[in-house]
Each structure stands twice: as structure tokens, then as C-alpha cells.
Protein backbone atom coordinates (compact mmCIF):
# COMPACT_ATOMS: atom_id res chain seq x y z
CA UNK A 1 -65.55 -16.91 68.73
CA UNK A 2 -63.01 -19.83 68.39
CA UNK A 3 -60.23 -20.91 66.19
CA UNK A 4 -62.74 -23.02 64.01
CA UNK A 5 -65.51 -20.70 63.57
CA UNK A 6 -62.31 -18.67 61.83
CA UNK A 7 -62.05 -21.56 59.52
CA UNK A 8 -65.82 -22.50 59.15
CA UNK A 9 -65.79 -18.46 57.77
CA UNK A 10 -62.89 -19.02 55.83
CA UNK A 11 -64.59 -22.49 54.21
CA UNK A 12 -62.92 -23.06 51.00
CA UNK A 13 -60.24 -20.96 50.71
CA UNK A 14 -58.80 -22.07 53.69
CA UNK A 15 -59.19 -25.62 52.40
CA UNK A 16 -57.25 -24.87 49.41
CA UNK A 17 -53.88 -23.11 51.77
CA UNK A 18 -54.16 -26.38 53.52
CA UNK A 19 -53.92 -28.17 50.37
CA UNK A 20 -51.57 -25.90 48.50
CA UNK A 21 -49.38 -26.25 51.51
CA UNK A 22 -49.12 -30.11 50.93
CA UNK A 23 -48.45 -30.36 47.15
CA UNK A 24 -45.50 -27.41 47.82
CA UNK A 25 -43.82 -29.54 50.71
CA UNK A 26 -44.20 -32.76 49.00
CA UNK A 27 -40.95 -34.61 48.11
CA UNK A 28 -39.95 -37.47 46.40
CA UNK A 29 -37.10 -37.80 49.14
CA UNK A 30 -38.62 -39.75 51.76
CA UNK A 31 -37.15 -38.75 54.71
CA UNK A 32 -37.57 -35.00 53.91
CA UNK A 33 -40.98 -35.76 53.19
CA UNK A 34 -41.82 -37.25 56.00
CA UNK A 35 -40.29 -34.54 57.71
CA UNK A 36 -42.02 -32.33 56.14
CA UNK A 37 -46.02 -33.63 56.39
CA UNK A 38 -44.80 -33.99 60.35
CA UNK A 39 -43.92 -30.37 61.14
CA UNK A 40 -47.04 -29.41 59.06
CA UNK A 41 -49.16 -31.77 60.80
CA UNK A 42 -47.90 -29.39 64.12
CA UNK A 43 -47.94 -26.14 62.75
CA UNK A 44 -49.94 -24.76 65.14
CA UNK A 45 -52.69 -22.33 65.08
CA UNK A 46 -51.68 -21.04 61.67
CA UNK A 47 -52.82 -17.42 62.42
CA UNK A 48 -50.66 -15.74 59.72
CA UNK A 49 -51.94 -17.48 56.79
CA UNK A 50 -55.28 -16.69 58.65
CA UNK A 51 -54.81 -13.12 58.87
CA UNK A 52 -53.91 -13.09 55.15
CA UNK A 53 -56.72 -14.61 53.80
CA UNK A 54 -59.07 -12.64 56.02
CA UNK A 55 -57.32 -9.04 54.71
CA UNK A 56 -57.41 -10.51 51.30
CA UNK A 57 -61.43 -11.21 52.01
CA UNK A 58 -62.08 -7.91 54.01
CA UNK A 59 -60.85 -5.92 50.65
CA UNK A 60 -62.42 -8.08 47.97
CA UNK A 61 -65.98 -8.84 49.05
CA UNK A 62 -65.81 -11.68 51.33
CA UNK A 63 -63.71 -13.52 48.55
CA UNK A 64 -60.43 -14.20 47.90
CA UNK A 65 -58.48 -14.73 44.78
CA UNK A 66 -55.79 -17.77 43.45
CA UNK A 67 -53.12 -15.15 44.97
CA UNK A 68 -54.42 -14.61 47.89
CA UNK A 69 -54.18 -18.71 48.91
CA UNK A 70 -50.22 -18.63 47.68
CA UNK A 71 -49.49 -15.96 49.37
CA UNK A 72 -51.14 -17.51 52.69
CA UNK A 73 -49.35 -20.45 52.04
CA UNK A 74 -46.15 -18.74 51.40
CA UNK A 75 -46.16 -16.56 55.17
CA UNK A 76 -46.93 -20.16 56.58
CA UNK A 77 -44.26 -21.88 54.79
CA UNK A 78 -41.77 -18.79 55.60
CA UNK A 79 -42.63 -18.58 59.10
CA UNK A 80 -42.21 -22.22 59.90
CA UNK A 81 -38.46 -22.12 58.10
CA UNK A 82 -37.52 -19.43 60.33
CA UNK A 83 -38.68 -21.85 63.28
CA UNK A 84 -36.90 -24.86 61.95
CA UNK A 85 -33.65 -23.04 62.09
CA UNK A 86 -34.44 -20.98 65.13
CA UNK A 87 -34.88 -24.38 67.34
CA UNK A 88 -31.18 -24.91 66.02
CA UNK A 89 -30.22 -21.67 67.66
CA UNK A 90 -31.68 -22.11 70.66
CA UNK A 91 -30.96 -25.65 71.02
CA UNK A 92 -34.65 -26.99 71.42
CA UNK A 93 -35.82 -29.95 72.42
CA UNK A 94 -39.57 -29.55 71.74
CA UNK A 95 -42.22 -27.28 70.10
CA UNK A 96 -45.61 -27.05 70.38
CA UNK A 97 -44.87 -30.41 73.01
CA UNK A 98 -43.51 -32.09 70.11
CA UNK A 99 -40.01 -33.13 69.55
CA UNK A 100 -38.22 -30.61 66.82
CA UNK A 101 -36.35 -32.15 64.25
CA UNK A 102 -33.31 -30.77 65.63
CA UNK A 103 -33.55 -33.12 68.28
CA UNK A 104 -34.69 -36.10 66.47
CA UNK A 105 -32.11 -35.76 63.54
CA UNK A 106 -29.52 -33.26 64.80
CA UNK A 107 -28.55 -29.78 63.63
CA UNK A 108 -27.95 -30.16 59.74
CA UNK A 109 -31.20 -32.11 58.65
CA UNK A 110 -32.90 -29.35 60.83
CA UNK A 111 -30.99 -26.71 58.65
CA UNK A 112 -31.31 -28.18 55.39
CA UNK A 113 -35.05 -28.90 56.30
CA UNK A 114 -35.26 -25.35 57.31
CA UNK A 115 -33.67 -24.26 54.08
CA UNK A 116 -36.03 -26.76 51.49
CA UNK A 117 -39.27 -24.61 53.25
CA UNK A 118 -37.55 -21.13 52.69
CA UNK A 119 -36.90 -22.46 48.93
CA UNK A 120 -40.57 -23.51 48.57
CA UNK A 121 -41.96 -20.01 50.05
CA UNK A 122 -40.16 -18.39 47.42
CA UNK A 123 -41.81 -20.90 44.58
CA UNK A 124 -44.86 -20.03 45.90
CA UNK A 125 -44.20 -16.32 44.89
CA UNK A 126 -42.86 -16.48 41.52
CA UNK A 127 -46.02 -15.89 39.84
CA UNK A 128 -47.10 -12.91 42.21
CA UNK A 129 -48.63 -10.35 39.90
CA UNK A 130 -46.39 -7.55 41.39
CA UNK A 131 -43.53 -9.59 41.75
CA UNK A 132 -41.53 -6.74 42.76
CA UNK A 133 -43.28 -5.76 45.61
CA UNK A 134 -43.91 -8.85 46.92
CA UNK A 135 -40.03 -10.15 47.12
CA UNK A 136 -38.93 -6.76 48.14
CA UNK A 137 -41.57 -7.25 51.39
CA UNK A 138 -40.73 -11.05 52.28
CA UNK A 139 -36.80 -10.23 51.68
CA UNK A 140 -37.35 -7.48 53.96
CA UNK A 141 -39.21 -9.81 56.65
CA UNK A 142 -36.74 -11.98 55.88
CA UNK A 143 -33.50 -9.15 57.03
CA UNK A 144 -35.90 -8.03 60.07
CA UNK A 145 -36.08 -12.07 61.44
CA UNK A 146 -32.39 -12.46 61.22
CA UNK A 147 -31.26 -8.97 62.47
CA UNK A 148 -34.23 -9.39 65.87
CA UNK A 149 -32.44 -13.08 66.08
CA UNK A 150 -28.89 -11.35 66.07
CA UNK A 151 -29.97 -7.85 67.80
CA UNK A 152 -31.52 -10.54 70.77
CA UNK A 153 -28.78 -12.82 70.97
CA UNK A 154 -26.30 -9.85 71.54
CA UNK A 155 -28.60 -8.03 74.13
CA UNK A 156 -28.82 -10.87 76.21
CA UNK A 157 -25.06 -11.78 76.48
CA UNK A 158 -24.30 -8.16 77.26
CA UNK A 159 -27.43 -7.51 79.57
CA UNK A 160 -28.41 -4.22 78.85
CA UNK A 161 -31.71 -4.29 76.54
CA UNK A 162 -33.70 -1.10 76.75
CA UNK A 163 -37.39 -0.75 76.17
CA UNK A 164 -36.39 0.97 72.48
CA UNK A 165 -33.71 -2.31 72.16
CA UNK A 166 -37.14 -4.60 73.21
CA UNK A 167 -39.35 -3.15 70.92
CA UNK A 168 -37.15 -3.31 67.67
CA UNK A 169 -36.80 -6.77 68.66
CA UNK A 170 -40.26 -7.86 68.62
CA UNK A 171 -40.63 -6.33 65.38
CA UNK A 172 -38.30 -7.53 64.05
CA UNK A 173 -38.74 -11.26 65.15
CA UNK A 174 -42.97 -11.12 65.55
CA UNK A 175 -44.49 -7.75 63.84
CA UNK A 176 -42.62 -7.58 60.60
CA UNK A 177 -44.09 -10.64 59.76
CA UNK A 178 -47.67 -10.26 60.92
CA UNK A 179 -47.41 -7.07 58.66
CA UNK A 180 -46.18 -9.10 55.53
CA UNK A 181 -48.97 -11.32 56.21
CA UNK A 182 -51.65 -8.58 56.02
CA UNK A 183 -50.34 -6.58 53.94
CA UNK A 184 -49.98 -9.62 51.13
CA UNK A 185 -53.40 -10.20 51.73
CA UNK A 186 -54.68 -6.62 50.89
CA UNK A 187 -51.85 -6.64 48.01
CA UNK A 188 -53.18 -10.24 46.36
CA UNK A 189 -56.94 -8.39 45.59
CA UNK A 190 -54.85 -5.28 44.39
CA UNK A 191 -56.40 -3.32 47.58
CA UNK A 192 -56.25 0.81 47.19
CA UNK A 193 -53.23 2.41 48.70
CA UNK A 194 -55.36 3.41 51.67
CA UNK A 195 -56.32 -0.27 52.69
CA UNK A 196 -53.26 -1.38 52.21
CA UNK A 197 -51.73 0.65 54.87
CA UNK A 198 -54.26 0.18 57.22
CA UNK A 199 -53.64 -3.20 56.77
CA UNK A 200 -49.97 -3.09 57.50
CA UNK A 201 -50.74 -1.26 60.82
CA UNK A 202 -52.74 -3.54 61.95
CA UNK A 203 -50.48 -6.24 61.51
CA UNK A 204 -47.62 -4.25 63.43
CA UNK A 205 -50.31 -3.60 66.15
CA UNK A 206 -51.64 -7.03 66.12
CA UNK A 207 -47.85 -8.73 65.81
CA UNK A 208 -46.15 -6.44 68.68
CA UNK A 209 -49.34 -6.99 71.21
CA UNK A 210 -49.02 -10.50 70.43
CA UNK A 211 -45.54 -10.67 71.31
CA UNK A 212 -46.01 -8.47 74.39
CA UNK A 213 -48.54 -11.30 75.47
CA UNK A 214 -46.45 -13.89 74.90
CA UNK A 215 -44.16 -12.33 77.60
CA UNK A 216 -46.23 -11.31 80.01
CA UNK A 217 -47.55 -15.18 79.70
CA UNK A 218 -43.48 -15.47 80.63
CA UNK A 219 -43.91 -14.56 83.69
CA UNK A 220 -48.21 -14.83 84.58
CA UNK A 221 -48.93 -18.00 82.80
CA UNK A 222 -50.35 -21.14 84.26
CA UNK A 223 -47.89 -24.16 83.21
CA UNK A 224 -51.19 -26.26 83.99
CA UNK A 225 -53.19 -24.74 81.62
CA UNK A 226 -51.44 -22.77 78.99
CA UNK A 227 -47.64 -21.28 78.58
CA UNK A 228 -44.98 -22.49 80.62
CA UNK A 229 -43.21 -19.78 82.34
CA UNK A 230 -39.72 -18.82 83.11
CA UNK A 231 -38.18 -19.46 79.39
CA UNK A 232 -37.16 -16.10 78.55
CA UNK A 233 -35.25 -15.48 81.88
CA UNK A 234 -33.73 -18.69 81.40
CA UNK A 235 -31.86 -17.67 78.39
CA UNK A 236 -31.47 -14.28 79.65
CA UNK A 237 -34.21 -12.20 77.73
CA UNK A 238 -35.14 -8.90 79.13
CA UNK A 239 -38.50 -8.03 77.95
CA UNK A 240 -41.09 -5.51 78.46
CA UNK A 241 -42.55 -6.91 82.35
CA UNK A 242 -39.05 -7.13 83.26
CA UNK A 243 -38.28 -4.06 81.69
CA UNK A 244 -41.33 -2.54 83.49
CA UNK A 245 -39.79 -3.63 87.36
CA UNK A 246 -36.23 -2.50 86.33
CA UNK A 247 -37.70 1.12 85.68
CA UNK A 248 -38.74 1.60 89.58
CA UNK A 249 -36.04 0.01 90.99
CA UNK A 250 -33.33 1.89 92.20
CA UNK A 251 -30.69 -1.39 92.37
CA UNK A 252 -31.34 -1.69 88.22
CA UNK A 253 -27.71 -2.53 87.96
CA UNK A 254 -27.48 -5.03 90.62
CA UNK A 255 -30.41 -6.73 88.93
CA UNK A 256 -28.74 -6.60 85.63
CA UNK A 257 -26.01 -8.63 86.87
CA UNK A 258 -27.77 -10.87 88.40
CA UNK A 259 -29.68 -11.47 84.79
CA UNK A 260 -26.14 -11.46 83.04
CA UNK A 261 -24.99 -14.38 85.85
CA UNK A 262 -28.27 -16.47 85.23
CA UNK A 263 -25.80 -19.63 83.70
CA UNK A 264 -23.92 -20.09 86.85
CA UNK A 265 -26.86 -19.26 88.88
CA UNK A 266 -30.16 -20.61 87.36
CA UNK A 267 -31.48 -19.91 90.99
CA UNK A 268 -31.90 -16.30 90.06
CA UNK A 269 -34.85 -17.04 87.74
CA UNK A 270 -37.23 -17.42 90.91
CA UNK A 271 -35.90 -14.49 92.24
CA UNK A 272 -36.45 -12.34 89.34
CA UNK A 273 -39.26 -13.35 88.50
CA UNK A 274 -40.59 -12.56 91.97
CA UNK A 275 -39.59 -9.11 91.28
CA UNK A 276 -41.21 -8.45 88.13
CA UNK A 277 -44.68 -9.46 89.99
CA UNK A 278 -44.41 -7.47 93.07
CA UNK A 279 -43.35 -4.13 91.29
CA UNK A 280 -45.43 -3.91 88.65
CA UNK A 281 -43.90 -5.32 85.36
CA UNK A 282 -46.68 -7.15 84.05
CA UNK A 283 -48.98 -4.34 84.66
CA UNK A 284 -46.68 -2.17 82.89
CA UNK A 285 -46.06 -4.58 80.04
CA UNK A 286 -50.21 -4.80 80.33
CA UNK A 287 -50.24 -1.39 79.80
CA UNK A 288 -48.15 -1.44 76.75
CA UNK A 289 -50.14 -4.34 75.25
CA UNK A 290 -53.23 -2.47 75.35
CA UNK A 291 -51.91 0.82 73.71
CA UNK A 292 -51.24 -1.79 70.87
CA UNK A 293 -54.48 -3.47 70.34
CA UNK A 294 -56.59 -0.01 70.33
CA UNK A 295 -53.66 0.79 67.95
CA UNK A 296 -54.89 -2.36 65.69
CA UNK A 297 -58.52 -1.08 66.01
CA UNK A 298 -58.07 1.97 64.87
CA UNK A 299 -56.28 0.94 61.52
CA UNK A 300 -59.55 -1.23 60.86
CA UNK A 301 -61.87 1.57 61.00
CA UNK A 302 -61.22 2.27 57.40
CA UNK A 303 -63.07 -0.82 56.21
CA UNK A 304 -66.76 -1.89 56.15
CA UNK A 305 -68.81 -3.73 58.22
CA UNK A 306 -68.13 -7.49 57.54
CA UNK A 307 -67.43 -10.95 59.04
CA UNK A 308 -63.95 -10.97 58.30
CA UNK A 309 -63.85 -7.71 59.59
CA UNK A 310 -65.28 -8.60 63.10
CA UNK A 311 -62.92 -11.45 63.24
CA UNK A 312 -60.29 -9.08 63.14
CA UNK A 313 -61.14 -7.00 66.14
CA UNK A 314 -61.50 -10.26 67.98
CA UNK A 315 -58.27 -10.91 67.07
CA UNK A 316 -56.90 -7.50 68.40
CA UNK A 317 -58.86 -8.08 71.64
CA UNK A 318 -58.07 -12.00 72.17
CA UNK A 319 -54.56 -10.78 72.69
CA UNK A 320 -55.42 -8.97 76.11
CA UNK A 321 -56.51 -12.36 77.71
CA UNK A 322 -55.13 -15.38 76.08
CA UNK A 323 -53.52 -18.07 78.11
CA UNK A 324 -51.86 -19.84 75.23
């Protein structure tokens, strides 16, 4: 199964988030227009809007409703506003191999651009037919983004992130938003209590092994043919593989400095990451990962038999062996 069997399954209805997505960004500016049709011409994979229209599909039949494609549209739109001023934070040059607008226009377009896509996620909303529950869950994603962002930032200046420090993190920044994105899928068919939940677990499953991947790819990946390595540890993030080697190490301090001198010594990245392979972080991490995905299996058990439904356990088992 590949990304556009997905969207031959999804047909229409992913045709018409595509499209939604276009008429919402649209501007009579031109420069923020143009800005805008280029980062959604690179908006990757789109699995979020994915996962919401599949939920949506998996509790309604194999159909989705006019709610269901706004609300897909509105965890894409929301999700790449949090990226747009996240590549401000971090100072990036590039996403996806594509210069960000941060470094084609500078800090404040990126920001203001940033700001016109959060604006247009919450049009998107307005007409949500439990308009209550569905701000009070992307306001909430919203405070979870910007407390992981904060939460990270501090953890890596001081050094000291714990497993329990991690995995609010990842949360935070990754799983709170995979579970908005299910969970608004199940809520746009008005999907029992029961589904609902089960919905929002997978999404925590799904978002925190998908995270946990994208870490392990931090330190395992193949620059050649999928993620480059050695990011994290460049700006000082201590996640779960690293994490995993600190735990059997009886020098954990003198390791931790070394992380917290990384600036003045970017040598120390090699070194590290040396470590984390020969004792056992990435198995650990691996570990971790998988108690995850049988996590987001479990939470589908409550549904029928359907395609939708066996593109979700793909999903949940894709994330054990992705390179990208």
C-alpha cells in the first residue's frame, strides 16, 4: 500500500480538501498569495488531513460529510502555521528540500504568513456543528504546540530531559495533533462516544510512534535515501535513543555535558551519536515505538471491517520501518 492508493480510496473527498484548501488560502495580496499556493504546493505527505477523512469514513459508511472536508482542511492549514513559525524558531533554511519563507523573505513575512494560515484554520471552523467542542480541541492543540515548543527549547539549554520530559514533548508538539485530527474526523459524522475515543487513542498512538520514528531516523537514517541524520543533536535534543544509551551508562553526567557544550564543540555530535548505536538506544527507542503502534491497533478493534479501516493499521505498522 502507497501514499496514492490512500488517495485513489479517498477519490473525491480528498479532491474537494485539496480544493477547499486553495479557495481558503487564496488572496488578493499577491505576494501572500503566492506565498501561499508555494508552501501548499510542498506540504508534504498531508497525512493529518488523511487520517481525518479516513476516521470520518471509517464511522460513516465509507463516506464522508461537508464537515468532515473542513475539518481536514482546517488540521492541514493549522499544522502548516505552526511550521511556518516554527522554521522562524529554529532558524531554517529549508523544508521538505525547499527553501522556507523565512529564508527567502526573512522573519516577519514568515510570521505574518504563519499568522494569515492560523486565521484561515479558524474560518474554516466557524460553521462546525458543535462549535464548542471543536474550538475547545484545536485551542487546546493549539496550547500543547506552543508549551512542547517552550517545554523543548528549555530542556535543551539546561540538558537534563527525562524520558517523562521526552514524552510530554512529543505530545505535545506531534500526538496532540494527530489526535485532533482523528478525533475531528469521528466528531464531523457525529460518531458515538465510544468511536470517538477510540479514535483519539489511536491518534496519540499513531502521533507519539511517529515521532519516536522520526528520531530513531535521527540517528539510523540513510542521508542517501531518506532522513538526514544528526539534526536533533545538533540543536541539543535529547530524545528517546539517546535517552535509551544514557540509561546504561554509568558516566550519564559526563555525557550530559558534553550534550549541553555541543555549540562550542559541534565535534561531539559524532561522538554521541556513536554512543547511542553501540549501547542500545535505538533498540530501546525501537522498543518504545512498538509498544505504541500495538497501542494504535488495539483502539481500532472497535470498528468494522473496512478499507479505511485497513489503511489505518497500515498506517500504525508503516511507522516501524519507514525511512522517510
Amino acid at each position: 500500500m502507497d501514499r496514492s492508493s490512500v488517495i485513489s480510496l479517498l477519490g473525491q473527498d480528498w479532491e474537494r480538501v485539496r480544493e477547499l484548501l486553495r479557495s481558503t488560502l487564496c488572496s488578493d495580496v499577491q505576494l501572500l498569495d503566492e506565498i501561499n499556493m508555494s508552501v501548499l504546493s510542498n506540504s508534504g505527505k498531508m497525512l493529518r488531513p488523511m487520517l481525518t477523512l479516513l476516521f470520518a469514513r471509517i464511522c460513516y459508511g465509507g463516506v464522508a460529510k461537508d464537515e468532515s472536508v473542513q475539518m481536514a482542511a482546517a488540521v492541514e492549514v493549522l499544522h502548516n502555521a505552526t511550521l511556518l513559525h516554527d522554521d522562524v524558531a529554529d532558524e531554517a533554511m529549508t523544508r521538505r528540500g525547499t527553501p522556507t519563507v523565512m529564508s527567502r523573505l526573512g522573519a516577519v513575512p514568515a510570521v505574518l504568513v504563519g499568522d494569515f494560515w492560523l486565521a484561515s484554520a479558524v474560518s474554516l471552523l466557524e460553521d462546525a456543528s458543535d462549535s464548542k467542542w471543536t474550538l475547545r480541541e484545536f485551542s487546546r492543540t493549539l496550547i500543547n504546540l506552543a508549551e512542547g515548543e517552550m517545554l523543548q527549547q528549555q530542556k535543551a539549554f539546561q540538558s537534563d530531559t527525562t524520558v517523562e520530559d521526552y514524552l510530554r514533548i512529543i505530545f505535545c508538539k506531534t500526538g496532540s495533533l494527530f489526535v485532533t485530527a482523528c478525533e475531528a474526523g469521528a466528531k464531523s459524522v457525529q460518531a458515538s462516544d465510544v468511536l470517538l475515543a477510540a479514535a483519539g487513542r489511536y491518534g496519540k498512538a499513531l502521533g507519539m510512534a511517529f515521532q519516536i520514528r522520526d528520531d530513531i531516523l535521527d540517528y539510523a537514517g540513510d542521508e542517501k535515501t531518506g532522513k538526514p541524520v544528526g539534526i536533533d543533536l545538533r540543536e541539543q535534543k535529547i530524545t528517546l535513543p539517546l535517552l535509551g544509551a544514557l540509561s546504561t551508562s554509568p558516566d550519564e553526567a559526563a555525557w550530559r555535558q558534553m550534550i549541553h557544550n555541543i555549540p562550542s564543540n559541534p565535534g561531539y555530535c559524532d561522538c554521541i551519536r556513536e554512543f547511542v548505536l553501540e549501547n542500545g538506544g535505538v533498540e530501546y527507542a525501537s522498543e518504545k515505538l512498538n509498544a505504541y503502534v500495538d497501542e494504535a491497533l488495539q483502539a481500532l478493534e472497535v470498528f468494522p471491517a473496512s478499507p479505511e479501516k485497513d489503511v489505518l493499521v497500515f498506517l500504525a505498522k508503516h511507522n516501524a520501518v519507514r525511512t522517510t
